[in-house]
PDB file of N, CA and C in Angstrom:
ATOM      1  N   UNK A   1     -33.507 -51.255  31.176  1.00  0.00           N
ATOM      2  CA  UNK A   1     -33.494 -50.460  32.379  1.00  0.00           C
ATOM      3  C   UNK A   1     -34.898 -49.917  32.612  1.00  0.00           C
ATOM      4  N   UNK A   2     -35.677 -50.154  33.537  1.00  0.00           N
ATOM      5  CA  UNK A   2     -37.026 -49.512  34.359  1.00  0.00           C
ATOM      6  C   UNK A   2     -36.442 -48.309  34.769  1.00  0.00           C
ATOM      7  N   UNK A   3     -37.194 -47.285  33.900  1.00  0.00           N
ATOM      8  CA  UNK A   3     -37.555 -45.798  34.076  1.00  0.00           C
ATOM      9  C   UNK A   3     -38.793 -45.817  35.266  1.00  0.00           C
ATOM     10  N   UNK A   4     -38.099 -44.689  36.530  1.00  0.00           N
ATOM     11  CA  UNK A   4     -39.190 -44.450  37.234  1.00  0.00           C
ATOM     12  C   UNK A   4     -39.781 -43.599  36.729  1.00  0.00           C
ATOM     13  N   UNK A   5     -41.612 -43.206  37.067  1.00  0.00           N
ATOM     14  CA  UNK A   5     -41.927 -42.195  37.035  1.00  0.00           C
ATOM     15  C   UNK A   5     -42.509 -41.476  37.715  1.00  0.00           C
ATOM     16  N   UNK A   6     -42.674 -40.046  37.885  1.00  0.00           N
ATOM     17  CA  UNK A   6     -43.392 -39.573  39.113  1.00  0.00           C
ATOM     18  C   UNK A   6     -44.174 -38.256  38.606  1.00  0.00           C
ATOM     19  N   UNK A   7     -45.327 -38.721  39.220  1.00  0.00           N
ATOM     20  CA  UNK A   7     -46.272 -37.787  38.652  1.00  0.00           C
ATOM     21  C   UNK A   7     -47.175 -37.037  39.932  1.00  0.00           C
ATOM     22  N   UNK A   8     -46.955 -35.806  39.219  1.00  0.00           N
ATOM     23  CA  UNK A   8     -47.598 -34.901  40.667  1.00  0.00           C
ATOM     24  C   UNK A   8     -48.799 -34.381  39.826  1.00  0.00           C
ATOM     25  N   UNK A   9     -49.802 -34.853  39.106  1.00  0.00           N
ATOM     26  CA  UNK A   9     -50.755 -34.446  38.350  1.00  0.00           C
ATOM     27  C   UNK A   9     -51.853 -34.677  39.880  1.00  0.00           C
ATOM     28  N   UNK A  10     -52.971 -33.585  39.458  1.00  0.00           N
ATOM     29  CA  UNK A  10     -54.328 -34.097  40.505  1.00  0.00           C
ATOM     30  C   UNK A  10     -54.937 -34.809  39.791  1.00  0.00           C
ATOM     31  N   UNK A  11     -54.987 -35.393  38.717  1.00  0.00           N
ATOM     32  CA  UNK A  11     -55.792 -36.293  37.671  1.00  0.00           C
ATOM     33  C   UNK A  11     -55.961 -37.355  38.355  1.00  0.00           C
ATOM     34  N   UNK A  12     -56.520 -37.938  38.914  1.00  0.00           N
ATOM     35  CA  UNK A  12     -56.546 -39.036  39.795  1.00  0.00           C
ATOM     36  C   UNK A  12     -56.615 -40.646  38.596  1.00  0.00           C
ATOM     37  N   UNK A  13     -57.559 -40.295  38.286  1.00  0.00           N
ATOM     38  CA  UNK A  13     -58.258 -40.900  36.787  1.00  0.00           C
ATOM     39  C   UNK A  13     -56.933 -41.247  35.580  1.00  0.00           C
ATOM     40  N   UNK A  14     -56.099 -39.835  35.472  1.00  0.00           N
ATOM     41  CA  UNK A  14     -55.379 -40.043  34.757  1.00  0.00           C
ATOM     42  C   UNK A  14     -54.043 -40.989  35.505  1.00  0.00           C
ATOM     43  N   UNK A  15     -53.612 -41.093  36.750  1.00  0.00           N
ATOM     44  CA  UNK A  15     -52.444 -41.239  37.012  1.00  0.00           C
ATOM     45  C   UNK A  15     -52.928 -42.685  37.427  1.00  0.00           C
ATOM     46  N   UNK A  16     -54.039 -43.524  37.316  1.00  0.00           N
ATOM     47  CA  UNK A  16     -54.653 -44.712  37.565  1.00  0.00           C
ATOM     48  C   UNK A  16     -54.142 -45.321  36.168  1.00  0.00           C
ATOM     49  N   UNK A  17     -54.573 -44.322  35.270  1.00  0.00           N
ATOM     50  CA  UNK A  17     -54.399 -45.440  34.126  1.00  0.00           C
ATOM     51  C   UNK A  17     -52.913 -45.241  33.600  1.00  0.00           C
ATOM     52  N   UNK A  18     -52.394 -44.329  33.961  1.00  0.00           N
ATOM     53  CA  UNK A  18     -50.673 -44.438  33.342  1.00  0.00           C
ATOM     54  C   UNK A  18     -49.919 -45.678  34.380  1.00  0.00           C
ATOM     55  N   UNK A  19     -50.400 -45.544  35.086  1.00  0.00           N
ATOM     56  CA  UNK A  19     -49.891 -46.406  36.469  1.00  0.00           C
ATOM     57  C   UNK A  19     -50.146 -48.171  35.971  1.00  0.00           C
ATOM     58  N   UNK A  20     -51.080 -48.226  35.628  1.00  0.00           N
ATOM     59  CA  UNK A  20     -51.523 -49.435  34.831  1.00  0.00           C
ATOM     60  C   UNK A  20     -50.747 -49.944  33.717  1.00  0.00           C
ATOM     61  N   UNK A  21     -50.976 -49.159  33.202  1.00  0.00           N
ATOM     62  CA  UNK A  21     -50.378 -49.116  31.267  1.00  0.00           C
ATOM     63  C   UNK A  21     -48.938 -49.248  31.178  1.00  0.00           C
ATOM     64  N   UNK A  22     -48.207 -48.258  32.046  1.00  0.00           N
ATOM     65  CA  UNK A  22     -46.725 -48.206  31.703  1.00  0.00           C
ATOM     66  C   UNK A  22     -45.886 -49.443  32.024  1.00  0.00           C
ATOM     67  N   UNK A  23     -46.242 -50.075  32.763  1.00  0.00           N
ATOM     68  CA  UNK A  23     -45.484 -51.410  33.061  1.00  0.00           C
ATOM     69  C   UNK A  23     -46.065 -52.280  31.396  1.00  0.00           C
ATOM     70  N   UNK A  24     -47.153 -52.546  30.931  1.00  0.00           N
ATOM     71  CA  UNK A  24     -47.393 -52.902  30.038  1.00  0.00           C
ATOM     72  C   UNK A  24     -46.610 -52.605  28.567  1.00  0.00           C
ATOM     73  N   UNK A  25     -46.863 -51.402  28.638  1.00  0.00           N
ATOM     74  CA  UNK A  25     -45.867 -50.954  27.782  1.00  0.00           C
ATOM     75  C   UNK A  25     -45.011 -51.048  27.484  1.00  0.00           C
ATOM     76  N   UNK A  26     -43.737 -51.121  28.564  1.00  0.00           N
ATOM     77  CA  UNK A  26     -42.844 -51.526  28.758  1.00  0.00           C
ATOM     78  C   UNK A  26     -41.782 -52.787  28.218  1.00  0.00           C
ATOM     79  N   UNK A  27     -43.118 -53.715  29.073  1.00  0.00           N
ATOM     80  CA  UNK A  27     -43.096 -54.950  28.423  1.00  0.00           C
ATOM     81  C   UNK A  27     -43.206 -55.459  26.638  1.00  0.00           C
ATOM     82  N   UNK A  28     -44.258 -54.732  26.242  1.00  0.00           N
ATOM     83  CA  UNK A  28     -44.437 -54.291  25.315  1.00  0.00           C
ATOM     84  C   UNK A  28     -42.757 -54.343  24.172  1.00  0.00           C
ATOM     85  N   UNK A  29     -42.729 -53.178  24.460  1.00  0.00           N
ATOM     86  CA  UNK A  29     -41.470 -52.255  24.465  1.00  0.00           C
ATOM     87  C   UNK A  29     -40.100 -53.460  24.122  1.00  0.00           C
ATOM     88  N   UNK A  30     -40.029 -53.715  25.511  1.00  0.00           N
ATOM     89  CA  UNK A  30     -38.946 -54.900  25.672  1.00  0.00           C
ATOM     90  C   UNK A  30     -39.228 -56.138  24.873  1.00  0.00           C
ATOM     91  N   UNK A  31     -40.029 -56.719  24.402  1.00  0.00           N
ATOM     92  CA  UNK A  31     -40.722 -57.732  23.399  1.00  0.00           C
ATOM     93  C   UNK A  31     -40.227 -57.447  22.055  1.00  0.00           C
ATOM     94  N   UNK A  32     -40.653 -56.019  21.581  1.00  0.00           N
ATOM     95  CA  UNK A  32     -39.944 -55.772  20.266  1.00  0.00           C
ATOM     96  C   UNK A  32     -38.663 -55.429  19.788  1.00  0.00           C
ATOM     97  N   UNK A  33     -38.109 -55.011  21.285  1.00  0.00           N
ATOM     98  CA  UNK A  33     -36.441 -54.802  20.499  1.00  0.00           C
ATOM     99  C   UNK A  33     -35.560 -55.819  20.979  1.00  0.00           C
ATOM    100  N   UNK A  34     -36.180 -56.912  21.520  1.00  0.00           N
ATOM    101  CA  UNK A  34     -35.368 -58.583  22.116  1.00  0.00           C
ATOM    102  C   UNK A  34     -36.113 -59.077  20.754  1.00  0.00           C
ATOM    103  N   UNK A  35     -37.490 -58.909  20.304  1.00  0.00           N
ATOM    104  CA  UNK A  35     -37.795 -60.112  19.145  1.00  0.00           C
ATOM    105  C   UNK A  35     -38.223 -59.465  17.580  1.00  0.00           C
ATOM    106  N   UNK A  36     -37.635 -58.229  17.924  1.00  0.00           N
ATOM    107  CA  UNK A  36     -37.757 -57.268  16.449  1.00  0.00           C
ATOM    108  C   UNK A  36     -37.228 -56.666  16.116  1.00  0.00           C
ATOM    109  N   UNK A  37     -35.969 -56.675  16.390  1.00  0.00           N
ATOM    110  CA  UNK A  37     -34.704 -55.707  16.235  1.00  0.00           C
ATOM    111  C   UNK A  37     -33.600 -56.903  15.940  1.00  0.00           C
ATOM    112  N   UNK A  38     -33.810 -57.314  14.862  1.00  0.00           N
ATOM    113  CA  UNK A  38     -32.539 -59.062  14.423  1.00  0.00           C
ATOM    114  C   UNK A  38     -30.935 -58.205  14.248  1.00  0.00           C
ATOM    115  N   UNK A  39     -30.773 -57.225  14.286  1.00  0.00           N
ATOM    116  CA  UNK A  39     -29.642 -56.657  14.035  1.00  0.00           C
ATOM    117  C   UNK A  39     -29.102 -55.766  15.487  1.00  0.00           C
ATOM    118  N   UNK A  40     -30.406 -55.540  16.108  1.00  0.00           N
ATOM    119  CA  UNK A  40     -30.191 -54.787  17.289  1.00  0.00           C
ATOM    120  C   UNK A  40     -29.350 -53.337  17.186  1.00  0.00           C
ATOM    121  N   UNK A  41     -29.991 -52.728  16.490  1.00  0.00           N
ATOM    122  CA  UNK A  41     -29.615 -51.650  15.690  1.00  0.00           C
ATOM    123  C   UNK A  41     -30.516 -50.603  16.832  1.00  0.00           C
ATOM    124  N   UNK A  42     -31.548 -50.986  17.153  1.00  0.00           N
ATOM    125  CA  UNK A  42     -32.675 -49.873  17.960  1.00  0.00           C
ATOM    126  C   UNK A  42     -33.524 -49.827  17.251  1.00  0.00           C
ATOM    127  N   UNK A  43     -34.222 -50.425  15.490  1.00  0.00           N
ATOM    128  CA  UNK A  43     -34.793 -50.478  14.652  1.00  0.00           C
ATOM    129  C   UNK A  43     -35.448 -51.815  14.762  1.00  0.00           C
ATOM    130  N   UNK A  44     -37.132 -51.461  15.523  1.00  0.00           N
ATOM    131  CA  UNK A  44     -37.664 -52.469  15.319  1.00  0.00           C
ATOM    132  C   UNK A  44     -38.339 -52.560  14.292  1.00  0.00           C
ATOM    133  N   UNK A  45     -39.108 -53.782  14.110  1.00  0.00           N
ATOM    134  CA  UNK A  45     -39.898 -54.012  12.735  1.00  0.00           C
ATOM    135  C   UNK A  45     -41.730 -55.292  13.289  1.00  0.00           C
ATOM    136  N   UNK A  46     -42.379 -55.109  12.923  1.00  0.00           N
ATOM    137  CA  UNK A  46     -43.627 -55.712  12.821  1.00  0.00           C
ATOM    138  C   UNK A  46     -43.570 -56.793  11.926  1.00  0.00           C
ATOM    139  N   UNK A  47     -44.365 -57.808  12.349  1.00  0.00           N
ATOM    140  CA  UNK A  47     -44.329 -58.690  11.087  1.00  0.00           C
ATOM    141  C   UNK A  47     -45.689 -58.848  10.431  1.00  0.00           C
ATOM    142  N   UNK A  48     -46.700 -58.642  11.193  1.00  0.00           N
ATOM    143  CA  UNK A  48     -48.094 -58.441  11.087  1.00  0.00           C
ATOM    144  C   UNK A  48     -48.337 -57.079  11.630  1.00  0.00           C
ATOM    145  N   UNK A  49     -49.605 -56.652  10.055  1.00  0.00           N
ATOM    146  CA  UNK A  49     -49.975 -55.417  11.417  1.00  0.00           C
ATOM    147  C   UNK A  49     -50.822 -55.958  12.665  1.00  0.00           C
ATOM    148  N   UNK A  50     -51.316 -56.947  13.204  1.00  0.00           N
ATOM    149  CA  UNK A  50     -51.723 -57.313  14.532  1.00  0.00           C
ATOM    150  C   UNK A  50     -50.525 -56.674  15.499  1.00  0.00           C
ATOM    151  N   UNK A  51     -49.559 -56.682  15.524  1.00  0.00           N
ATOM    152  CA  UNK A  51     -48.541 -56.399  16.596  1.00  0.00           C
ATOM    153  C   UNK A  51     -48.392 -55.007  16.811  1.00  0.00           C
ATOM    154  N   UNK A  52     -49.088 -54.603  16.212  1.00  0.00           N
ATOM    155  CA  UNK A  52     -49.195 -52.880  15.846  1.00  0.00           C
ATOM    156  C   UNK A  52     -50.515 -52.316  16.683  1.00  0.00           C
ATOM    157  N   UNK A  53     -51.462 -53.441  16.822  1.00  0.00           N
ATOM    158  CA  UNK A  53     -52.750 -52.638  16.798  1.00  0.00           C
ATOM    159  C   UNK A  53     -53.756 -52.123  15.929  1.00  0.00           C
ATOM    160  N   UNK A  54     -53.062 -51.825  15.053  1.00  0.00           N
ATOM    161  CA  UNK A  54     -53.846 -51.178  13.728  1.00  0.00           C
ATOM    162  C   UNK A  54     -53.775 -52.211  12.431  1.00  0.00           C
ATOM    163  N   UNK A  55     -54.514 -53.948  13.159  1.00  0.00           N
ATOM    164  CA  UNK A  55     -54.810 -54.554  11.854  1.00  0.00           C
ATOM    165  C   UNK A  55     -55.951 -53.913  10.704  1.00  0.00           C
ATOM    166  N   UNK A  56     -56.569 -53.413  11.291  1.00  0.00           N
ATOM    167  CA  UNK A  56     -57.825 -52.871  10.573  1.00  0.00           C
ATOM    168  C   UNK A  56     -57.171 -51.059   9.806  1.00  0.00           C
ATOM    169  N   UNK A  57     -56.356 -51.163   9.859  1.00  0.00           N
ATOM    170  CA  UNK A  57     -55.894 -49.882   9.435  1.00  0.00           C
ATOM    171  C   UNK A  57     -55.798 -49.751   8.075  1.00  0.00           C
ATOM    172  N   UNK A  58     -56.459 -48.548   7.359  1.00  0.00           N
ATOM    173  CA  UNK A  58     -56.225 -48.705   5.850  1.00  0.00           C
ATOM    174  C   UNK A  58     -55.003 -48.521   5.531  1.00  0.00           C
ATOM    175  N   UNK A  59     -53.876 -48.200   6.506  1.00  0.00           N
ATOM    176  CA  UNK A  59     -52.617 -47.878   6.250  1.00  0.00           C
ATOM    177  C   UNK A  59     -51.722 -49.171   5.405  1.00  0.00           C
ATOM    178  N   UNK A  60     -52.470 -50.094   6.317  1.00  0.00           N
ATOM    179  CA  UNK A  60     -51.771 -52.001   5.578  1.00  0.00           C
ATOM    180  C   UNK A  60     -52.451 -51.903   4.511  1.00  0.00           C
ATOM    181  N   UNK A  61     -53.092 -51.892   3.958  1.00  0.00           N
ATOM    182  CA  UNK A  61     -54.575 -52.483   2.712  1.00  0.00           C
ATOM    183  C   UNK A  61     -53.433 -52.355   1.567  1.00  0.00           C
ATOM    184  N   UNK A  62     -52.648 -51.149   1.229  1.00  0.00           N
ATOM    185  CA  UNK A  62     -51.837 -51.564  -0.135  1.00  0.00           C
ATOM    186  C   UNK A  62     -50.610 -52.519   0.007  1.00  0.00           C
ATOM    187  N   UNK A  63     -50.249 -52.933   1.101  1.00  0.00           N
ATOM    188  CA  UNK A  63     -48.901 -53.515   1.534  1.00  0.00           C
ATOM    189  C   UNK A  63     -49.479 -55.453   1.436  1.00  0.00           C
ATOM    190  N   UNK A  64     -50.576 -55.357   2.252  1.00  0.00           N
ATOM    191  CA  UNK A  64     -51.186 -56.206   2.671  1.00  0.00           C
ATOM    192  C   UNK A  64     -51.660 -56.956   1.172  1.00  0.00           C
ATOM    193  N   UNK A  65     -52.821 -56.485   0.182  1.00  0.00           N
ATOM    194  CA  UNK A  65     -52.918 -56.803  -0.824  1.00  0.00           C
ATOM    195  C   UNK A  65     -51.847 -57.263  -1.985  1.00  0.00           C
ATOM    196  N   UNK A  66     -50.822 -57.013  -1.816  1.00  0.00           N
ATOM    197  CA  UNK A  66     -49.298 -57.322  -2.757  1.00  0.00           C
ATOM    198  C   UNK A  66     -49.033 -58.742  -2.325  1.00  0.00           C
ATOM    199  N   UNK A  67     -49.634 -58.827  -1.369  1.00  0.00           N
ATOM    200  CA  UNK A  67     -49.220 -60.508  -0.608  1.00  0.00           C
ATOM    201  C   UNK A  67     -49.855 -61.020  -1.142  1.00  0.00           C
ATOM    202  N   UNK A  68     -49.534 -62.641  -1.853  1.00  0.00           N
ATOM    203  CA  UNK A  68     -49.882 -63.818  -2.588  1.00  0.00           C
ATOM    204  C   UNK A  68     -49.545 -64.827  -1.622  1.00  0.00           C
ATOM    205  N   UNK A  69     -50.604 -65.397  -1.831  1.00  0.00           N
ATOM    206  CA  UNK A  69     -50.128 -67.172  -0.841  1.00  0.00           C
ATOM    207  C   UNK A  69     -50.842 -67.813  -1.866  1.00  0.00           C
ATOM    208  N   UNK A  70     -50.460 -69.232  -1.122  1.00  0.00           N
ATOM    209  CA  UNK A  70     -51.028 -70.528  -1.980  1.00  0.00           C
ATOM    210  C   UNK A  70     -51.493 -71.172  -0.805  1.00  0.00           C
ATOM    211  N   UNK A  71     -52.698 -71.622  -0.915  1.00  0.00           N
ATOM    212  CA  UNK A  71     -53.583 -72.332   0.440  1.00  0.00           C
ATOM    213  C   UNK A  71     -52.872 -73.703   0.758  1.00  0.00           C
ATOM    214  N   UNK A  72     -52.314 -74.072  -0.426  1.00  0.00           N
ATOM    215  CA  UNK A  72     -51.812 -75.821  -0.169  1.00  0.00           C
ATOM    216  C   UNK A  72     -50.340 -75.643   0.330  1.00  0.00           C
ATOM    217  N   UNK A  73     -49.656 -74.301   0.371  1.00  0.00           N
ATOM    218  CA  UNK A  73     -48.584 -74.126   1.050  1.00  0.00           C
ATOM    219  C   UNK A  73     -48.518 -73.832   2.762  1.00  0.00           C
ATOM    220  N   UNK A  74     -49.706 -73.563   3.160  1.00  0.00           N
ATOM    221  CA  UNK A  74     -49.624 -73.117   4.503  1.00  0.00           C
ATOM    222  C   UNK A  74     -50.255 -74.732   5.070  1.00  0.00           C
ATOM    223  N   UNK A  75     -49.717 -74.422   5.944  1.00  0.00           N
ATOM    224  CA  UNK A  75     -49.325 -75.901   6.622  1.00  0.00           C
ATOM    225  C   UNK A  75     -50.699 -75.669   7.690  1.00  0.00           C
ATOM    226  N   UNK A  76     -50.734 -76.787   8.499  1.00  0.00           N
ATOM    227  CA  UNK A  76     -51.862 -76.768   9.293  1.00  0.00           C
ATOM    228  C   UNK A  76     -51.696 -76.251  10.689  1.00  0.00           C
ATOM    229  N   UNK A  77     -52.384 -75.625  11.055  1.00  0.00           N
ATOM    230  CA  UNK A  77     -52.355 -74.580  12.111  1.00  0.00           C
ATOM    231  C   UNK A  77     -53.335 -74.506  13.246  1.00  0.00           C
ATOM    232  N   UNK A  78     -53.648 -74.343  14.675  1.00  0.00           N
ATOM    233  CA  UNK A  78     -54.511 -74.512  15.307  1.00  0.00           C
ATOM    234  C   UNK A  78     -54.607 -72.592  15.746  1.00  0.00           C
ATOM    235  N   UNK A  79     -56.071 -71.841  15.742  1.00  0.00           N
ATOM    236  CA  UNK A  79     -55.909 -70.917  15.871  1.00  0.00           C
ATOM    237  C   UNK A  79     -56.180 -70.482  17.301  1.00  0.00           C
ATOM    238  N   UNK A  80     -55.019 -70.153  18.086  1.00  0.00           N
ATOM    239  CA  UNK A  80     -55.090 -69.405  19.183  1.00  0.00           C
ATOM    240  C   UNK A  80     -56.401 -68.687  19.594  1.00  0.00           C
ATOM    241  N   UNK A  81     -56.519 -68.010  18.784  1.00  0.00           N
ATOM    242  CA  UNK A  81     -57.764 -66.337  18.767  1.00  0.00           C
ATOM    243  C   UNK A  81     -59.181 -67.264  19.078  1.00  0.00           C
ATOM    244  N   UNK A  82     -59.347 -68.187  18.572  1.00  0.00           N
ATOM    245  CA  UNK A  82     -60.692 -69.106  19.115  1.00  0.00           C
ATOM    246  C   UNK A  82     -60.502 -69.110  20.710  1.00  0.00           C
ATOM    247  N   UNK A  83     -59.687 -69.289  21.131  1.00  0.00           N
ATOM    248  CA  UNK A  83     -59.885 -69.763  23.051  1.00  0.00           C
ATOM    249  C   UNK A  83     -60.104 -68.925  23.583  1.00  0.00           C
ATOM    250  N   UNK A  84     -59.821 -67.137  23.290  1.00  0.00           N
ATOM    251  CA  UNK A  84     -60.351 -66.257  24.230  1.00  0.00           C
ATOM    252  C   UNK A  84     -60.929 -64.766  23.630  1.00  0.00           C
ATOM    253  N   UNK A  85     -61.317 -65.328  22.319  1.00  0.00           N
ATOM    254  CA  UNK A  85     -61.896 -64.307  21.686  1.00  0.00           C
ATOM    255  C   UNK A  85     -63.227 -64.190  21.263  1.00  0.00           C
ATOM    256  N   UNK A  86     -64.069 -63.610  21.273  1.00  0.00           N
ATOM    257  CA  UNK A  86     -65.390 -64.017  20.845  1.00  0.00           C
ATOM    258  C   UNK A  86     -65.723 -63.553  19.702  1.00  0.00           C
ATOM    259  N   UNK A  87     -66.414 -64.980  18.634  1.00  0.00           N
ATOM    260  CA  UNK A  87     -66.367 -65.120  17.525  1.00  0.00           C
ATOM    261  C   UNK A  87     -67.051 -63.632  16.605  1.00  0.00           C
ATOM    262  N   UNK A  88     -67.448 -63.274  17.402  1.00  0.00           N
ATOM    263  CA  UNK A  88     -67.735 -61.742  16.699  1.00  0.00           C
ATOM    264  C   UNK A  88     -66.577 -61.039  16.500  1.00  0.00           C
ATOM    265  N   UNK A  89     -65.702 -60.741  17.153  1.00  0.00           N
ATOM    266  CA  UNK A  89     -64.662 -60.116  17.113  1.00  0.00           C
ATOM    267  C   UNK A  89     -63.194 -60.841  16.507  1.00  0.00           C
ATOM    268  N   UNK A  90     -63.200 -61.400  15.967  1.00  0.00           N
ATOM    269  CA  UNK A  90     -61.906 -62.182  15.024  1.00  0.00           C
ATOM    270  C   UNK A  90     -62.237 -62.555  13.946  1.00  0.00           C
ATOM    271  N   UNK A  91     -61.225 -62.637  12.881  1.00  0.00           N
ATOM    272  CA  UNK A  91     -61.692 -62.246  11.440  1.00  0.00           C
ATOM    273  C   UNK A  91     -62.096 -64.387  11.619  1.00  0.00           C
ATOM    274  N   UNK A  92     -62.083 -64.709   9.920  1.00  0.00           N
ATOM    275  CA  UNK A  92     -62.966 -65.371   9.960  1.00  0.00           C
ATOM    276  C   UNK A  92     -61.709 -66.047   9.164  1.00  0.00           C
ATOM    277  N   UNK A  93     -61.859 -67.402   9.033  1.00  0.00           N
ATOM    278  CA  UNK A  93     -60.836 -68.498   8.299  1.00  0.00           C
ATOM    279  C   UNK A  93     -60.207 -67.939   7.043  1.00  0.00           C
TER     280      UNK A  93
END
């Protein structure tokens, strides 16, 4: 269900960018409890911290480090993040 909202702020600045954002959000929003909520309980879940925002967060670093892989188990992959990211800004192989 789309919540209206109405804002009588003089923030001009501010009611530009809520005006922007909240449909995003939204979407957002609706993404994780259709593809992160497997029980549909109202309890979503992340599978990466990328989906969070806060990959770089020291909050993952002890969760994150407990993880073991094996390189000859991950299968071959083409990486998305190359086509519209610039190579400064995405981690590295």
């Amino acid at each position: 269900m789309l919540h209206i909202i109405s804002f009588t702020d003089d923030n001009n600045e501010a009611l530009s960018f809520a005006s922007k954002m909240y449909l995003k959000l939204k979407k957002w929003h609706d993404f994780l409890y259709r593809e992160r909520d497997p029980n549909n309980e109202g309890i979503i879940y992340i599978r990466h911290p990328w989906e969070s925002g806060m990959d770089n967060s020291p909050a993952f670093d002890d969760v994150l480090e407990k993880i073991q892989s094996n390189a000859a188990q991950i299968p071959d992959y083409e990486r998305e993040d190359i086509k519209f990211v610039d190579k400064g800004q995405r981690p590295s192989d």
